[in-house]
PDB file of N, CA and C in Angstrom:
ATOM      1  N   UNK A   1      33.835 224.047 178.410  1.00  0.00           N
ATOM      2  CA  UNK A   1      33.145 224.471 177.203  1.00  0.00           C
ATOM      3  C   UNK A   1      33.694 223.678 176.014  1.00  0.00           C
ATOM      4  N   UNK A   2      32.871 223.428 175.277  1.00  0.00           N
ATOM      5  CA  UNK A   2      33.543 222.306 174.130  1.00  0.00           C
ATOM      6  C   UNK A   2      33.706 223.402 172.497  1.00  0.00           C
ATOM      7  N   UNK A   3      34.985 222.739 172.479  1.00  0.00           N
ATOM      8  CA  UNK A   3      35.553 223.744 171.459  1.00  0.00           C
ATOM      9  C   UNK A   3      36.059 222.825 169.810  1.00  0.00           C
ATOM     10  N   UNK A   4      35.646 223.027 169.158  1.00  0.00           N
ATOM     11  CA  UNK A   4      35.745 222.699 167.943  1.00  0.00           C
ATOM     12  C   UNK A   4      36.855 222.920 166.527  1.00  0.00           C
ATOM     13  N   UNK A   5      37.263 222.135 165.871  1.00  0.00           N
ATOM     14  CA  UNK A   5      38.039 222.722 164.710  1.00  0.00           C
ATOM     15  C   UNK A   5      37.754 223.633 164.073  1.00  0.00           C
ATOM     16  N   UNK A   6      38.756 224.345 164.116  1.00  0.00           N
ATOM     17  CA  UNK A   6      38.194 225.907 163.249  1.00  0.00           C
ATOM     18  C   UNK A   6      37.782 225.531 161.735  1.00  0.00           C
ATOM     19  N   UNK A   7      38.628 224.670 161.051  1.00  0.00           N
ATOM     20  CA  UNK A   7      38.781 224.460 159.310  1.00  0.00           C
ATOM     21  C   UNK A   7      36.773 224.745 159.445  1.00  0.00           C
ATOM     22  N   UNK A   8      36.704 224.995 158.236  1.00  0.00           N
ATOM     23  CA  UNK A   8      35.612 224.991 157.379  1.00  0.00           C
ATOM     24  C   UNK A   8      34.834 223.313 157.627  1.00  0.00           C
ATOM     25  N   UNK A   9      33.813 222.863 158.236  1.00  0.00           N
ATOM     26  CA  UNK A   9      33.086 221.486 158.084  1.00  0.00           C
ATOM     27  C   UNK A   9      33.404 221.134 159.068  1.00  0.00           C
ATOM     28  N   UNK A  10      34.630 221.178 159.947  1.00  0.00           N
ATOM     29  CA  UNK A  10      35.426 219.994 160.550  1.00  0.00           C
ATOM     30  C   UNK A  10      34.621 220.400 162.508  1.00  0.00           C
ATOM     31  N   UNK A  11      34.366 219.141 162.664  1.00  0.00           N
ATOM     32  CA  UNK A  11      33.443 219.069 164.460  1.00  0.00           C
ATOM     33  C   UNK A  11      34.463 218.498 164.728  1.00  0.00           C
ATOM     34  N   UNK A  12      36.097 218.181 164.740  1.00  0.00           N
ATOM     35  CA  UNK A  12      36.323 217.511 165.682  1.00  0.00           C
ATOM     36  C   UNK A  12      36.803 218.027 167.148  1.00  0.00           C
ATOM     37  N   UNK A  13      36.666 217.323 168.057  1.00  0.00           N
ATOM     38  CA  UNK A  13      36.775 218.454 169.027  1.00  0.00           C
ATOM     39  C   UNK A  13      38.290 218.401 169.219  1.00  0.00           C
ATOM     40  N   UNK A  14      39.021 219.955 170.087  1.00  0.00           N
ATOM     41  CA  UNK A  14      40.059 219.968 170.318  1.00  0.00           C
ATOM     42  C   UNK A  14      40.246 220.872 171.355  1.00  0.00           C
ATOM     43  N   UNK A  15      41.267 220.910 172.484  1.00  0.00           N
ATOM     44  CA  UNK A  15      41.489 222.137 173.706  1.00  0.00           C
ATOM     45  C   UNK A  15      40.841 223.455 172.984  1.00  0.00           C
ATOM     46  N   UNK A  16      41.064 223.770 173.962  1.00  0.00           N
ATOM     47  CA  UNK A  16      40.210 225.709 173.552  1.00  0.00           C
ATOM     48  C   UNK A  16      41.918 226.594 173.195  1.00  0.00           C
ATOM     49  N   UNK A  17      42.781 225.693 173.847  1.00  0.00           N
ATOM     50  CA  UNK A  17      44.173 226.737 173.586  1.00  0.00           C
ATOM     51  C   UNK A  17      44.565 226.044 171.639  1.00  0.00           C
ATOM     52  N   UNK A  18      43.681 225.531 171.117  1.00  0.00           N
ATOM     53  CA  UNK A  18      44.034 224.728 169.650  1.00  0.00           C
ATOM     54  C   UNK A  18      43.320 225.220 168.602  1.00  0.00           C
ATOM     55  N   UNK A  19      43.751 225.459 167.691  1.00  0.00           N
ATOM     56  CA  UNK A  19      42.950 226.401 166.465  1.00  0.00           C
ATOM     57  C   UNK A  19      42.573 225.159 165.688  1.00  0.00           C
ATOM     58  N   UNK A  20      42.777 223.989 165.815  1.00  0.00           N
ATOM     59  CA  UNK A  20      41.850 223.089 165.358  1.00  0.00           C
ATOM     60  C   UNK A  20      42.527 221.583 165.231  1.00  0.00           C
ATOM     61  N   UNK A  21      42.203 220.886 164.407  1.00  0.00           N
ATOM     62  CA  UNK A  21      42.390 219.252 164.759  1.00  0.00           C
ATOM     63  C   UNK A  21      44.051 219.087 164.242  1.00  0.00           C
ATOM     64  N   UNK A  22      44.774 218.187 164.303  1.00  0.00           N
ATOM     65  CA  UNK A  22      46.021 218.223 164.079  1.00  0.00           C
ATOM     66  C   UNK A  22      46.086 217.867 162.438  1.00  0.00           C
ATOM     67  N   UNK A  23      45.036 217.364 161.930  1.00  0.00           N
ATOM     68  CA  UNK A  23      44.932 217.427 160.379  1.00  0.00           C
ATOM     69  C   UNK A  23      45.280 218.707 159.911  1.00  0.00           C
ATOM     70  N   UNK A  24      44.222 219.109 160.448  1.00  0.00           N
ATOM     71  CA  UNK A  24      43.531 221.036 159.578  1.00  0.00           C
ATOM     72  C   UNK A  24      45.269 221.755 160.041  1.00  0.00           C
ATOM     73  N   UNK A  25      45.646 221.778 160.893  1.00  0.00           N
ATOM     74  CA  UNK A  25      46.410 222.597 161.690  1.00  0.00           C
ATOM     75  C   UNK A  25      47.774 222.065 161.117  1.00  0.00           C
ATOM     76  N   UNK A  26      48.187 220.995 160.353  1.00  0.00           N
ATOM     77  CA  UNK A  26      49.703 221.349 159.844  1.00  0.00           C
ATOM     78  C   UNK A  26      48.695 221.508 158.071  1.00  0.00           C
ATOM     79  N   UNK A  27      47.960 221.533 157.784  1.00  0.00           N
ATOM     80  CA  UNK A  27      47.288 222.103 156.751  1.00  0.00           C
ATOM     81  C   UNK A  27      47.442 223.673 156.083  1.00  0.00           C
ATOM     82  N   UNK A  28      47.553 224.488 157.648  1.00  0.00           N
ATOM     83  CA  UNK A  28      48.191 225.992 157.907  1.00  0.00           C
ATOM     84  C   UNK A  28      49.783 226.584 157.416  1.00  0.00           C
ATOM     85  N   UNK A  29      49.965 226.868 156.695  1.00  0.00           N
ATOM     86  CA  UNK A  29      51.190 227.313 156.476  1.00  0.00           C
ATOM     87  C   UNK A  29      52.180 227.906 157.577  1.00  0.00           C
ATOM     88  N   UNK A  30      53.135 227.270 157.566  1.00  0.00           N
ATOM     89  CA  UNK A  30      53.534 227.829 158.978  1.00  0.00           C
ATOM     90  C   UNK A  30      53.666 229.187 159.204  1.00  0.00           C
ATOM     91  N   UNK A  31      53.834 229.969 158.143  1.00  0.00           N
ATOM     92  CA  UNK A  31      54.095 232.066 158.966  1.00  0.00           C
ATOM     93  C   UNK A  31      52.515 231.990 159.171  1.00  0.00           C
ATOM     94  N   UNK A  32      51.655 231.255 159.064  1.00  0.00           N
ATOM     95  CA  UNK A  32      50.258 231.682 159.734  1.00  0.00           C
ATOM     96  C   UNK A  32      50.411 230.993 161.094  1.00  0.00           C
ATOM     97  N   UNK A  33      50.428 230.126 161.165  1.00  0.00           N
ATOM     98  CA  UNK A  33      50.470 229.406 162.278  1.00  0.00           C
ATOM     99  C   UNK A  33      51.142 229.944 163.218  1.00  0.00           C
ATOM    100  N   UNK A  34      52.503 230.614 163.068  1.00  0.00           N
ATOM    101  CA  UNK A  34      53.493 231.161 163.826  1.00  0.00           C
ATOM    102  C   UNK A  34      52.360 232.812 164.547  1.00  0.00           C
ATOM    103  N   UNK A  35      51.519 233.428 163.469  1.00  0.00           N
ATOM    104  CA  UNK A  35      50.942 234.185 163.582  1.00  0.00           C
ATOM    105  C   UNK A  35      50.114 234.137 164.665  1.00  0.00           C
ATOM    106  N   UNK A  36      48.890 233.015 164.482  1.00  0.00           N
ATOM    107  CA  UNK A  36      48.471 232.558 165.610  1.00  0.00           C
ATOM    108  C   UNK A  36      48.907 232.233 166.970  1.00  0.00           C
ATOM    109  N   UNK A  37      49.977 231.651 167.338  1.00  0.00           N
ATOM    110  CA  UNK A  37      50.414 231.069 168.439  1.00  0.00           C
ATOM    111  C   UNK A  37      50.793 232.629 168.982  1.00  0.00           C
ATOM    112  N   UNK A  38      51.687 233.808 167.919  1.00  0.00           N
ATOM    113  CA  UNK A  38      52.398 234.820 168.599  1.00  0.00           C
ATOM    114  C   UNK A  38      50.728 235.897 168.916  1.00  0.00           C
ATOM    115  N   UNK A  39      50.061 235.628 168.589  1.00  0.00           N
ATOM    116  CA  UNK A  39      48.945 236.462 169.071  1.00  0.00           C
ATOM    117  C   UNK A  39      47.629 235.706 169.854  1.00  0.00           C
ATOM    118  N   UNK A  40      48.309 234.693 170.234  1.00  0.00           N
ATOM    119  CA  UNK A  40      47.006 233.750 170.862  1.00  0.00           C
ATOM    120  C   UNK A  40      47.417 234.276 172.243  1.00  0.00           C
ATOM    121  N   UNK A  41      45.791 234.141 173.078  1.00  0.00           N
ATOM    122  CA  UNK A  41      45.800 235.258 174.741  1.00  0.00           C
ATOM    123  C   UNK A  41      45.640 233.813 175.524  1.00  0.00           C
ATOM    124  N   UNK A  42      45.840 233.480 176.485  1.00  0.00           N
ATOM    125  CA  UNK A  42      44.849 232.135 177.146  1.00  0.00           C
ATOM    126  C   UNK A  42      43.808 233.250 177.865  1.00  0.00           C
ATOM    127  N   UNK A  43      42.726 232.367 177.990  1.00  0.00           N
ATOM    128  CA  UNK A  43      41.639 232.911 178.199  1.00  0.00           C
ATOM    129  C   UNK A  43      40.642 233.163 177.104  1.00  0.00           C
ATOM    130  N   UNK A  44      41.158 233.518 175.910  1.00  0.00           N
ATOM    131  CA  UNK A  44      40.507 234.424 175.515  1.00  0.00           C
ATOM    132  C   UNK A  44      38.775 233.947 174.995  1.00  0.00           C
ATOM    133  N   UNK A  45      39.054 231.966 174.686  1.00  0.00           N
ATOM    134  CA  UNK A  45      38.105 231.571 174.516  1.00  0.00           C
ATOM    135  C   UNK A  45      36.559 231.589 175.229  1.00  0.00           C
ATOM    136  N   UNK A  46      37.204 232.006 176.333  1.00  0.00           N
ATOM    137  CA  UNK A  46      36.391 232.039 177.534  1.00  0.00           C
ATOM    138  C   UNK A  46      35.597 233.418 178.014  1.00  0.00           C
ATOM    139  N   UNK A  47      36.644 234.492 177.394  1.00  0.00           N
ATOM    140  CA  UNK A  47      35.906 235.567 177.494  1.00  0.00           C
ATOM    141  C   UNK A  47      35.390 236.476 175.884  1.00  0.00           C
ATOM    142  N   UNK A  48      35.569 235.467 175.084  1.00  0.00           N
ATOM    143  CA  UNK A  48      35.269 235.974 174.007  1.00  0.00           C
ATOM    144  C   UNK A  48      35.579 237.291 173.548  1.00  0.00           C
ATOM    145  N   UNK A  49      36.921 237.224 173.451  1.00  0.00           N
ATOM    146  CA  UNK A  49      37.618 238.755 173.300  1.00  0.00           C
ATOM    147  C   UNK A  49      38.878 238.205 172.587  1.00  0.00           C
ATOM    148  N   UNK A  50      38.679 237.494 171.943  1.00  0.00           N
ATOM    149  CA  UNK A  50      40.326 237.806 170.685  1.00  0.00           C
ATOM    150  C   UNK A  50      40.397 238.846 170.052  1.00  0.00           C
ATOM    151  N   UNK A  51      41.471 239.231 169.942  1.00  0.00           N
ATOM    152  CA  UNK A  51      42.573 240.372 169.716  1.00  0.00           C
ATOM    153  C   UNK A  51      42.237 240.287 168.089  1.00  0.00           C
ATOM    154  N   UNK A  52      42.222 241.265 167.485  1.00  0.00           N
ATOM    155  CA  UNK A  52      41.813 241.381 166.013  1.00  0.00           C
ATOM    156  C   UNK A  52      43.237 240.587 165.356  1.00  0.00           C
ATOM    157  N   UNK A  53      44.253 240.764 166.120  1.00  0.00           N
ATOM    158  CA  UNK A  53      45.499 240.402 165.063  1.00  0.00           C
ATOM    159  C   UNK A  53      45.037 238.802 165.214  1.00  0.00           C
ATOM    160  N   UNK A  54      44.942 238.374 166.296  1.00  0.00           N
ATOM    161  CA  UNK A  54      44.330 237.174 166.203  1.00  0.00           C
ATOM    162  C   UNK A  54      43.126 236.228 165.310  1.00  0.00           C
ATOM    163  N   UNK A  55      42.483 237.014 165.869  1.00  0.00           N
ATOM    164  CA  UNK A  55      41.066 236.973 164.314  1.00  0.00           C
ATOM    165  C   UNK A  55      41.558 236.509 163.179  1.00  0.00           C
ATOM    166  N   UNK A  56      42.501 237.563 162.569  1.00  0.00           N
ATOM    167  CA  UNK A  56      43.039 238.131 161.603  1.00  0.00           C
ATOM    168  C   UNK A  56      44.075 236.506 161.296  1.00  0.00           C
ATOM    169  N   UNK A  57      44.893 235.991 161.790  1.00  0.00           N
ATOM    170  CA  UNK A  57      45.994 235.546 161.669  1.00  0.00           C
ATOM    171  C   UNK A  57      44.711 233.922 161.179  1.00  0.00           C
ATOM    172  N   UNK A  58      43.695 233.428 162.620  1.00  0.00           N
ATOM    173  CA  UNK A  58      42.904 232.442 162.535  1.00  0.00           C
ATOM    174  C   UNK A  58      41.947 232.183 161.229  1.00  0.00           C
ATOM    175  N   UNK A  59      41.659 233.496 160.414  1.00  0.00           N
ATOM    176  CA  UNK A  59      40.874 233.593 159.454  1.00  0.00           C
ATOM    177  C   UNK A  59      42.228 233.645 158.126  1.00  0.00           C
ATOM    178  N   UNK A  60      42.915 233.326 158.227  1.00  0.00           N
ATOM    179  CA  UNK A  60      43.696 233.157 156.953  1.00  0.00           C
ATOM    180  C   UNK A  60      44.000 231.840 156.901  1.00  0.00           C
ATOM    181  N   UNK A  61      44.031 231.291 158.066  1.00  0.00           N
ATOM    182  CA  UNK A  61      44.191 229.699 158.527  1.00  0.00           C
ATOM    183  C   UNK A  61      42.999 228.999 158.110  1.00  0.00           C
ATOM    184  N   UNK A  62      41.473 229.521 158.377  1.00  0.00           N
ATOM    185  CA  UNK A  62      40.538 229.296 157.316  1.00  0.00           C
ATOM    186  C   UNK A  62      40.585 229.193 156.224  1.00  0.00           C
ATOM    187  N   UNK A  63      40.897 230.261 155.438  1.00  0.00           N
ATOM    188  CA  UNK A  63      40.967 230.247 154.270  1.00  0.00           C
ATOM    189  C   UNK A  63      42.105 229.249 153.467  1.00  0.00           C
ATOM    190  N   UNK A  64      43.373 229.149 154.082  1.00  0.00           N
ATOM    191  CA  UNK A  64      43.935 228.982 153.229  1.00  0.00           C
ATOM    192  C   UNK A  64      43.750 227.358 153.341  1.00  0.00           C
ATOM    193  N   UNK A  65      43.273 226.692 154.146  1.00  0.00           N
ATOM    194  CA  UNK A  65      43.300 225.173 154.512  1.00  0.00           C
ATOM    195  C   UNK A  65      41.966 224.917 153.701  1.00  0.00           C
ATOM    196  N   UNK A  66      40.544 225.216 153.423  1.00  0.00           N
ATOM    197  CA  UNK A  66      39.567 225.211 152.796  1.00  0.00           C
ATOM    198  C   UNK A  66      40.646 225.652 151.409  1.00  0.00           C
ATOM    199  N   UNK A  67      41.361 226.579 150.694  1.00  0.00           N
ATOM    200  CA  UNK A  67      41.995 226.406 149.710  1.00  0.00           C
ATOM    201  C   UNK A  67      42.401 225.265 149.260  1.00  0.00           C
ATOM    202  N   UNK A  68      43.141 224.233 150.094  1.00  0.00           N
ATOM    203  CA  UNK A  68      44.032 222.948 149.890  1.00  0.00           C
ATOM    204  C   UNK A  68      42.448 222.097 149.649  1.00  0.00           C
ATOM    205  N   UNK A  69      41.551 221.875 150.426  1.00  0.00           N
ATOM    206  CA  UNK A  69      40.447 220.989 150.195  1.00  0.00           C
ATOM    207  C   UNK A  69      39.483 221.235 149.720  1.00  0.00           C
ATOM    208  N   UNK A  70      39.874 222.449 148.232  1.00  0.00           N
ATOM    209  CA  UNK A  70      38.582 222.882 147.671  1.00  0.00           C
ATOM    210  C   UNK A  70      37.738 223.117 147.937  1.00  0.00           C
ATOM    211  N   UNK A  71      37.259 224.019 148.856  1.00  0.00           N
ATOM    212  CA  UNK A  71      35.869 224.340 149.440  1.00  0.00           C
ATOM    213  C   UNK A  71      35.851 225.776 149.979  1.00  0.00           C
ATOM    214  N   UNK A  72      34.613 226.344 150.066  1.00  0.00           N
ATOM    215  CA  UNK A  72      34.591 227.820 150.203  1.00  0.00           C
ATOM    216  C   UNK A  72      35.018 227.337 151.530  1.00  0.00           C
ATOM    217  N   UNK A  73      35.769 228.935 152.459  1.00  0.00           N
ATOM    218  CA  UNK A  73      35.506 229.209 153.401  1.00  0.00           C
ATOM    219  C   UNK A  73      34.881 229.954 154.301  1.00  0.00           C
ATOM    220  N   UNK A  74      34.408 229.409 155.698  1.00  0.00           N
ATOM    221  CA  UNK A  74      33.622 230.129 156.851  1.00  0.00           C
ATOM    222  C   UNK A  74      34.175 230.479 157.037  1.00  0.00           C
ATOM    223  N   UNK A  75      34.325 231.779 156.971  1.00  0.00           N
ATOM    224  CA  UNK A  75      34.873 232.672 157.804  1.00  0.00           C
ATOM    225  C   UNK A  75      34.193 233.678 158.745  1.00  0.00           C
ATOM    226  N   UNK A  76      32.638 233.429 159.137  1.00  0.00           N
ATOM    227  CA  UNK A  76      31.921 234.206 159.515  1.00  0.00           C
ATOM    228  C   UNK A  76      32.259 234.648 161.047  1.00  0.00           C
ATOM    229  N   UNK A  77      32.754 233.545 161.903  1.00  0.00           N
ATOM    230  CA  UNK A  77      33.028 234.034 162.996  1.00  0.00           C
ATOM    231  C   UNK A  77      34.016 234.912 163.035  1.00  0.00           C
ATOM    232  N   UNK A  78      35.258 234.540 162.586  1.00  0.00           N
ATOM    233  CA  UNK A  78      36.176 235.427 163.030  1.00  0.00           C
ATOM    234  C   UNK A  78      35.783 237.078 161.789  1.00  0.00           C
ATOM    235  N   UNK A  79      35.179 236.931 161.427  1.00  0.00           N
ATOM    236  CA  UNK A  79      34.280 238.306 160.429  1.00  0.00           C
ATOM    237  C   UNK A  79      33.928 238.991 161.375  1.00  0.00           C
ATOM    238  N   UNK A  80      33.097 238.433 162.296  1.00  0.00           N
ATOM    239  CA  UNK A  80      32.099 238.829 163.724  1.00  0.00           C
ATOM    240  C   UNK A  80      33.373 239.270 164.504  1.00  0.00           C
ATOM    241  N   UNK A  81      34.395 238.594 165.069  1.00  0.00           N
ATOM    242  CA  UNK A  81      34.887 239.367 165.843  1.00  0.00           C
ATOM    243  C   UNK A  81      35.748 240.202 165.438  1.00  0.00           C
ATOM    244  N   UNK A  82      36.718 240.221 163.979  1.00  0.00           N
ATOM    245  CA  UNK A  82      37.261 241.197 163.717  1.00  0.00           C
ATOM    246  C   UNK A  82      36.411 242.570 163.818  1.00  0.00           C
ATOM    247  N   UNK A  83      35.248 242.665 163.250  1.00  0.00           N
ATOM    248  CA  UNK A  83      34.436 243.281 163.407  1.00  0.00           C
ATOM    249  C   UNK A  83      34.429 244.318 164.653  1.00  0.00           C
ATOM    250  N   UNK A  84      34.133 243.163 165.842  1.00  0.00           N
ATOM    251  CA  UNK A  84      33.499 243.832 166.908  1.00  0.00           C
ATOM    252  C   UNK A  84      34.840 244.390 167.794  1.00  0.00           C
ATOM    253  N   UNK A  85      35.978 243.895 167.038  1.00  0.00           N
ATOM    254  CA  UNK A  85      37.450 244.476 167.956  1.00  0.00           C
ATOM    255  C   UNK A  85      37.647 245.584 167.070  1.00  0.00           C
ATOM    256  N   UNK A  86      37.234 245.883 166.299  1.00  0.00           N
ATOM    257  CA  UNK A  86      37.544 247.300 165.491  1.00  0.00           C
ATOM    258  C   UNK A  86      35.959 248.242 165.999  1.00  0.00           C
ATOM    259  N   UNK A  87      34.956 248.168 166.364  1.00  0.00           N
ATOM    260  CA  UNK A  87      34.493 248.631 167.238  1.00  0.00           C
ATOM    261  C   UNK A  87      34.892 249.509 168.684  1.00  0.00           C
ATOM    262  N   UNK A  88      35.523 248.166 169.107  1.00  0.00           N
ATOM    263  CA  UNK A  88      36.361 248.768 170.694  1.00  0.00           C
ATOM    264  C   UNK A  88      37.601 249.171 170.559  1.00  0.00           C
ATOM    265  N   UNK A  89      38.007 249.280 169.128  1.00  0.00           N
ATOM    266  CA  UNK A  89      39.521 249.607 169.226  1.00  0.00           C
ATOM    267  C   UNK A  89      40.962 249.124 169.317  1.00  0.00           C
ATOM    268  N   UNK A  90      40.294 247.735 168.532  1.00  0.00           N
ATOM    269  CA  UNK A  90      41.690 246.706 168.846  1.00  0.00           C
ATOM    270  C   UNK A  90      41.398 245.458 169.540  1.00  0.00           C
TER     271      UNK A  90
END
């Protein structure tokens, strides 16, 4: 399955275990980054079930990297799944 940079604009492609291109990704402040890695599942891309803390940790990594390059951020996906993990309960 082809998996993409999370940042805001960015197609470049990267593993599914990578929250995005090695630009965008030391772009991340590291207590986010640390956030991510300590709540990243393997699999999870695959079954489309990240963990809200996850969501949570990936959507600040949005934001705050679209901060550095002036531009709103997407944050719609991980919106969608925080969403739908507070639905099921986590």
């Amino acid at each position: 399955m082809a998996h993409t940079c999370h940042a805001t604009g960015c197609n470049a492609h990267v593993p599914p275990t990578m929250w995005g291109c090695r630009r965008h990704w030391f772009m991340v402040p590291p207590a986010i980054r640390a956030r991510i890695w300590a709540t990243y599942r393997v699999g999870q891309c695959d079954d489309k079930r990240p963990s809200k803390a996850y969501c949570e940790a990936a959507r600040d990594a949005v934001i705050a990297v679209a901060k550095k390059e002036g531009i709103e951020p997407d944050t719609r996906l991980y919106d969608f799944f925080i969403a739908r993990a507070e639905v099921r309960g986590g």
